[in-house]
N, C-alpha and C. Protein backbone atom coordinates (compact mmCIF):
# COMPACT_ATOMS: atom_id res chain seq x y z
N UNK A 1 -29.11 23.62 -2.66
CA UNK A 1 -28.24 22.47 -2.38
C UNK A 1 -28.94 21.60 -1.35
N UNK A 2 -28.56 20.50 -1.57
CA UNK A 2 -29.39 19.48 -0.68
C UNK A 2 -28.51 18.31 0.06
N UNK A 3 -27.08 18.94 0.74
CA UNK A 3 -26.67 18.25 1.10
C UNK A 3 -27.00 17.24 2.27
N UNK A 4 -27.90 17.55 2.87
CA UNK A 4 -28.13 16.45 3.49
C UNK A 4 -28.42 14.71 3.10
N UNK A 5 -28.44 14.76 1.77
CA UNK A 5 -29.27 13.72 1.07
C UNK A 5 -28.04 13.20 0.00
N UNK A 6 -26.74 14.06 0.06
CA UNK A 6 -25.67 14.18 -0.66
C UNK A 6 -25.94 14.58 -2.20
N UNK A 7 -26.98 15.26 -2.67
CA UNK A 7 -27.41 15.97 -4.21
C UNK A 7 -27.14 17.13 -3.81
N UNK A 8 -25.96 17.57 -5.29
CA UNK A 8 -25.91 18.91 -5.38
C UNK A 8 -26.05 19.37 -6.62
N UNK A 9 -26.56 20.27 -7.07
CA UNK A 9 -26.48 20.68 -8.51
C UNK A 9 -25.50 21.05 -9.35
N UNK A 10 -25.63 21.70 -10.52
CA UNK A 10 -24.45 21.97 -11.64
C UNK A 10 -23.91 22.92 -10.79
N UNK A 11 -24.57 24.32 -10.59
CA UNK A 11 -24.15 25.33 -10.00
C UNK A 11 -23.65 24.98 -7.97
N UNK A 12 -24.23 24.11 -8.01
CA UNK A 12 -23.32 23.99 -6.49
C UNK A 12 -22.18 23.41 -6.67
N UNK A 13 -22.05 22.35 -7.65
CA UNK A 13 -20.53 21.81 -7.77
C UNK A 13 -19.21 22.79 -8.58
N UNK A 14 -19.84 23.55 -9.49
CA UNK A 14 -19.46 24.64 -9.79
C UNK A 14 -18.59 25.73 -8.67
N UNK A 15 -19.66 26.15 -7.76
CA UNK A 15 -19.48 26.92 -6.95
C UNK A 15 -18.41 26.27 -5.85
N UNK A 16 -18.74 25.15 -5.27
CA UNK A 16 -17.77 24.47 -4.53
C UNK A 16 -16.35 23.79 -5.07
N UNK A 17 -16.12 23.87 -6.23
CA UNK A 17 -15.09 23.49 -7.29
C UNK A 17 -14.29 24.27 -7.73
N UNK A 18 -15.21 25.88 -8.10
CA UNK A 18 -14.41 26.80 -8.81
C UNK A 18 -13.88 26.78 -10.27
N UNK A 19 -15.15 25.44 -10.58
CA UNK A 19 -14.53 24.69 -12.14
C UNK A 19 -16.07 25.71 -12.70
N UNK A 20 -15.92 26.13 -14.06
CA UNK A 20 -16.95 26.51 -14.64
C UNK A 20 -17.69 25.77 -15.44
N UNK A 21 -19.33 26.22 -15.48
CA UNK A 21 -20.42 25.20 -15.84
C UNK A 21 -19.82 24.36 -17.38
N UNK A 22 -18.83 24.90 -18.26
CA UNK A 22 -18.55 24.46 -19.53
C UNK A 22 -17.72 23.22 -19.34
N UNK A 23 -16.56 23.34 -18.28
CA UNK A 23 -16.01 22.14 -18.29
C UNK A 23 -16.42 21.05 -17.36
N UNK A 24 -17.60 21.23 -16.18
CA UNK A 24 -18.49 20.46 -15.63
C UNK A 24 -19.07 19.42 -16.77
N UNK A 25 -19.66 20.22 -17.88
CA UNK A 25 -20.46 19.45 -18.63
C UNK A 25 -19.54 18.49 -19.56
N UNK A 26 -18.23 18.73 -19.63
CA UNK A 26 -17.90 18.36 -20.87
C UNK A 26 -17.32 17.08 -19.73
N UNK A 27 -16.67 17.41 -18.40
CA UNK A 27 -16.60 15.83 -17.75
C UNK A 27 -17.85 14.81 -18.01
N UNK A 28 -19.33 15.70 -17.99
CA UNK A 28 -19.93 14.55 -17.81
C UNK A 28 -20.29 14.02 -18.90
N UNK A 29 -20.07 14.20 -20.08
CA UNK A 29 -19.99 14.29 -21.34
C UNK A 29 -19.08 12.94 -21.74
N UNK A 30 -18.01 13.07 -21.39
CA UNK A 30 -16.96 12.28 -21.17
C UNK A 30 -17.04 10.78 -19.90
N UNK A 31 -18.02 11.35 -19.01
CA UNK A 31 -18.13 10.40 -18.14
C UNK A 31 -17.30 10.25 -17.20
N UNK A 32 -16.56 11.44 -17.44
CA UNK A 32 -15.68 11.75 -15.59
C UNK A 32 -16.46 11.51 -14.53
N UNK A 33 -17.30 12.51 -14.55
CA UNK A 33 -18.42 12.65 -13.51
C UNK A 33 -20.17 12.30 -14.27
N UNK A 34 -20.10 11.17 -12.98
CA UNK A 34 -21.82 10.88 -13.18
C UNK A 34 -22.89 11.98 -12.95
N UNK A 35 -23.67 12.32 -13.94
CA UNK A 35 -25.04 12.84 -13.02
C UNK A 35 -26.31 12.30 -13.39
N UNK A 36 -27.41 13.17 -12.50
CA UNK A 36 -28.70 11.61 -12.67
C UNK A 36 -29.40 12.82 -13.11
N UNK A 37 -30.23 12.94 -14.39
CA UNK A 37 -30.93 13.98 -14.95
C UNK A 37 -30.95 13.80 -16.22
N UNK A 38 -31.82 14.82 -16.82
CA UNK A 38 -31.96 14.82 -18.26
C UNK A 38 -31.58 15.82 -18.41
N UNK A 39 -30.81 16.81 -18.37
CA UNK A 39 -29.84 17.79 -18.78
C UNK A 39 -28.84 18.47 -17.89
N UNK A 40 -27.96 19.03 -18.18
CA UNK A 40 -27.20 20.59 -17.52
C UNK A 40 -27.93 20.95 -16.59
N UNK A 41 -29.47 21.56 -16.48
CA UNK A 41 -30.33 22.26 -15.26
C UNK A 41 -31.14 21.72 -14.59
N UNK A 42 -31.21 19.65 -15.04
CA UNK A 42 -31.86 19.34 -13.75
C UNK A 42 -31.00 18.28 -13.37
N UNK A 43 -29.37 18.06 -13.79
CA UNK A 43 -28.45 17.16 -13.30
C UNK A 43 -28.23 17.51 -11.87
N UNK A 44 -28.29 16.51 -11.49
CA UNK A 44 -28.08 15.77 -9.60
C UNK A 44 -26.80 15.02 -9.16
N UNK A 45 -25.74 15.49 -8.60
CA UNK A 45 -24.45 15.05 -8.16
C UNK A 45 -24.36 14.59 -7.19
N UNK A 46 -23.71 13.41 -6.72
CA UNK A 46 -23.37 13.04 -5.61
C UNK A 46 -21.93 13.49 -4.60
N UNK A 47 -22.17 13.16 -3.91
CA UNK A 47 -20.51 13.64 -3.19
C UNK A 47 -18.95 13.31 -3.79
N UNK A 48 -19.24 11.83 -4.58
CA UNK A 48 -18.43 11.80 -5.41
C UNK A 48 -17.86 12.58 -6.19
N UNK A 49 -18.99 13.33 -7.37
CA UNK A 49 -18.02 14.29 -7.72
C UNK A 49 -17.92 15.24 -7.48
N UNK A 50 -18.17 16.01 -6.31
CA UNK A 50 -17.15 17.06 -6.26
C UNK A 50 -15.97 17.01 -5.59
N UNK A 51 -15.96 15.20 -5.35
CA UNK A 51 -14.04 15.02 -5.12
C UNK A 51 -13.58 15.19 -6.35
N UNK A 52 -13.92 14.68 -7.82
CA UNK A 52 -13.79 15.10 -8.60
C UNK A 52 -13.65 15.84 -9.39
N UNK A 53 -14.44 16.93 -8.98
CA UNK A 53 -14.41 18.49 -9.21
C UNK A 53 -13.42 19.17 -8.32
N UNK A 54 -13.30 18.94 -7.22
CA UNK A 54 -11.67 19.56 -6.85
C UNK A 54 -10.24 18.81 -7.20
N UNK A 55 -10.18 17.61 -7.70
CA UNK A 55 -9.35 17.32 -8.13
C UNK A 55 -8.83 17.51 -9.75
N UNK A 56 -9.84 18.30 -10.58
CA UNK A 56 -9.66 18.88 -11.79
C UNK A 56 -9.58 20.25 -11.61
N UNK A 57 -10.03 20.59 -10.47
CA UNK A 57 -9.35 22.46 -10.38
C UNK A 57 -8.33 22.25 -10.19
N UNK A 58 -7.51 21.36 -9.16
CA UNK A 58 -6.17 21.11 -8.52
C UNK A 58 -5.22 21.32 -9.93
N UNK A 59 -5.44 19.96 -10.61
CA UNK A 59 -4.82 19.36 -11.81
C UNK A 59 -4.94 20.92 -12.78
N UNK A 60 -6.05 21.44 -13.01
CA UNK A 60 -5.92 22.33 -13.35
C UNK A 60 -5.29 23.70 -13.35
N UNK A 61 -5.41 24.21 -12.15
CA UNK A 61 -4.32 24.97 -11.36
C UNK A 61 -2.88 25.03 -11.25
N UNK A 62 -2.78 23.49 -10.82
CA UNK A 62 -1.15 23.29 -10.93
C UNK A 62 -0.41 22.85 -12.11
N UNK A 63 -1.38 22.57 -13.12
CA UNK A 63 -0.66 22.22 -14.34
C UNK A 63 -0.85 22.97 -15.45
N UNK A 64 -1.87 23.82 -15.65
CA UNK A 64 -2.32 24.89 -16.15
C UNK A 64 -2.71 24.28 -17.71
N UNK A 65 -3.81 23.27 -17.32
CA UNK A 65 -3.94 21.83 -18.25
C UNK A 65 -5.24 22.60 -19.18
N UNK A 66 -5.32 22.06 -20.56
CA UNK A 66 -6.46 22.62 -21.39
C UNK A 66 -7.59 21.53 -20.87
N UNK A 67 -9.12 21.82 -21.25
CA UNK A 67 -9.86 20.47 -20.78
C UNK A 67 -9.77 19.09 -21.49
N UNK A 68 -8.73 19.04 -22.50
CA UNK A 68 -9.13 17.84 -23.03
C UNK A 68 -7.79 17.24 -22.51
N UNK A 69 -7.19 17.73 -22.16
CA UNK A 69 -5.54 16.72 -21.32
C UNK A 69 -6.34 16.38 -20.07
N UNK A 70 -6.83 17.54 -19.59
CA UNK A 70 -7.72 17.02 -17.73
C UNK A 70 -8.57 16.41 -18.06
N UNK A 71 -9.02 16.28 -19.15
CA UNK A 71 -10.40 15.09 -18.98
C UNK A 71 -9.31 13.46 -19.33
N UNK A 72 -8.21 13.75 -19.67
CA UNK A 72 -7.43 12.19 -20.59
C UNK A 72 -7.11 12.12 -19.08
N UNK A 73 -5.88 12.88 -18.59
CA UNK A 73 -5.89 12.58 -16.70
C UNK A 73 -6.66 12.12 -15.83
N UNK A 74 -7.87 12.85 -16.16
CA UNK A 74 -9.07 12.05 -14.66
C UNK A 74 -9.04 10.77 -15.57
N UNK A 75 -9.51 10.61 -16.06
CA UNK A 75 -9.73 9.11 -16.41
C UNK A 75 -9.20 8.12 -16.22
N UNK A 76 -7.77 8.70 -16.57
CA UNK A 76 -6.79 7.48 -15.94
C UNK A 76 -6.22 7.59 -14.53
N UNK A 77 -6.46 8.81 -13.72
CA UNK A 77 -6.48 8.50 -13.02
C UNK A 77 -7.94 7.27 -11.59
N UNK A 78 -9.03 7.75 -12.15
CA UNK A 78 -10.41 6.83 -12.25
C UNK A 78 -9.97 5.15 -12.42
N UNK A 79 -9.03 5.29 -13.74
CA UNK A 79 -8.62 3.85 -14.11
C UNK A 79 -7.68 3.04 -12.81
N UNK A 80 -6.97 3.62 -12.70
CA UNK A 80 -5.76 3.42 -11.42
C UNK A 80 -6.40 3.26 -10.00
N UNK A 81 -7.41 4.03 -9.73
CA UNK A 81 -8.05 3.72 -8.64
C UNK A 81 -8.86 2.50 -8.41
N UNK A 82 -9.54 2.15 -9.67
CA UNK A 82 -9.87 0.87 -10.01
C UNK A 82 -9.35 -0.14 -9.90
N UNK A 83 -8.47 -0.37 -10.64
CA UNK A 83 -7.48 -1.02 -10.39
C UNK A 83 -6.83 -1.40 -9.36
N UNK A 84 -6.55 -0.16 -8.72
CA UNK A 84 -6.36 -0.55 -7.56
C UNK A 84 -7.22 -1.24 -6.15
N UNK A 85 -8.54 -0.89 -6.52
CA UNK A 85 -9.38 -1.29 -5.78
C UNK A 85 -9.57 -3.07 -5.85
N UNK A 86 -9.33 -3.40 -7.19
CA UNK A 86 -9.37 -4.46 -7.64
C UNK A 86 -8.28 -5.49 -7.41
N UNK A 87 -7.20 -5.21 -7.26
CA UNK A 87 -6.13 -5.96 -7.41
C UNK A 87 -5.94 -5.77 -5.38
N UNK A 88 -6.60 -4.86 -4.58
CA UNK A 88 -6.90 -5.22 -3.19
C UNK A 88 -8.17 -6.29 -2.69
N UNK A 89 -9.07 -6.25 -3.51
CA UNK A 89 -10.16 -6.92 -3.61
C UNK A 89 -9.64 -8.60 -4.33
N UNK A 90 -8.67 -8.91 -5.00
CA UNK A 90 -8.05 -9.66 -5.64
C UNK A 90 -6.96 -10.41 -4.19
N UNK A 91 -5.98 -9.69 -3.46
CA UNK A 91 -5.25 -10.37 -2.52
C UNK A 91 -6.28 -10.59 -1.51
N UNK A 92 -7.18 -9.93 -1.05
CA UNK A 92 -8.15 -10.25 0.12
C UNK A 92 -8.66 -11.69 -0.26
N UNK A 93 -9.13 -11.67 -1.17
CA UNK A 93 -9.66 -13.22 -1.84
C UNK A 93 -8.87 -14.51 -1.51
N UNK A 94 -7.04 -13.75 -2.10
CA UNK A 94 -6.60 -14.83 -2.44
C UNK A 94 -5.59 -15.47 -0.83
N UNK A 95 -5.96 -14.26 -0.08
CA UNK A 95 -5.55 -14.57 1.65
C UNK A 95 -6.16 -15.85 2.30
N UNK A 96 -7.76 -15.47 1.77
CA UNK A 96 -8.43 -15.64 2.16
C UNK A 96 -8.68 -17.55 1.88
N UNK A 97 -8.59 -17.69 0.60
CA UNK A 97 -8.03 -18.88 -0.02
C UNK A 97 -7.12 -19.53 0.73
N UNK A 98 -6.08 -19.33 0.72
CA UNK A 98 -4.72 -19.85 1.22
C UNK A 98 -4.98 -20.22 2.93
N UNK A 99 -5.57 -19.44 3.49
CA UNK A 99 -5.87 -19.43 5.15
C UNK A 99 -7.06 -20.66 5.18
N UNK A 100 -7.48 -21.11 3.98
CA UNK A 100 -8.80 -21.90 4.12
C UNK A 100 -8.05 -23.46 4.05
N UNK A 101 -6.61 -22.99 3.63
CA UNK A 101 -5.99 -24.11 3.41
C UNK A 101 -6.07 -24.94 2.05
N UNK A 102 -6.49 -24.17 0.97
CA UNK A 102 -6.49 -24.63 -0.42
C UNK A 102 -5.07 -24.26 -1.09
């Protein structure tokens, strides 16, 4: 693990997740989670997802979800965060406008 640099591997996000290597792959498969590599054993994670990876054990855990409902969930939840990021990025603008006196 190479957290200093924020890269962790399959098996460290694994290990720090408690999610197993099958449904790791099938997020990134899906595009839950980014990784930078040309496969499963030399994919490179950022800190990002293993917020991601504990929030699909969570979802998993407490809902006792198969992987293809938790992969339809992260996504939309991904979507919503967006969104939300956007529609804050959207009033900052439009404050910002109005204070300019337009």
């Amino acid at each position: 693990m190479n957290g200093q640099q924020g890269q962790f591997t399959l098996q460290d996000i694994c290990r720090l997740s408690g999610l197993n290597e099958e449904h790791l792959t099938e997020f990134v498969a899906h595009g839950i989670i980014q990784a930078a590599g040309e496969g499963p054993h030399s994919w490179v994670f950022d800190t990002h997802a293993i917020c991601i990876a504990h929030r699909a054990r969570r979802l998993q855990q407490d809902l006792d979800l198969e992987a293809t409902a938790l992969i339809l969930i992260l996504d939309l939840l991904t979507q919503r965060e967006q969104l939300e990021q956007e529609n804050l990025s959207l009033q900052q603008q439009l404050q910002q406008f109005l204070a300019e006196g337009f």
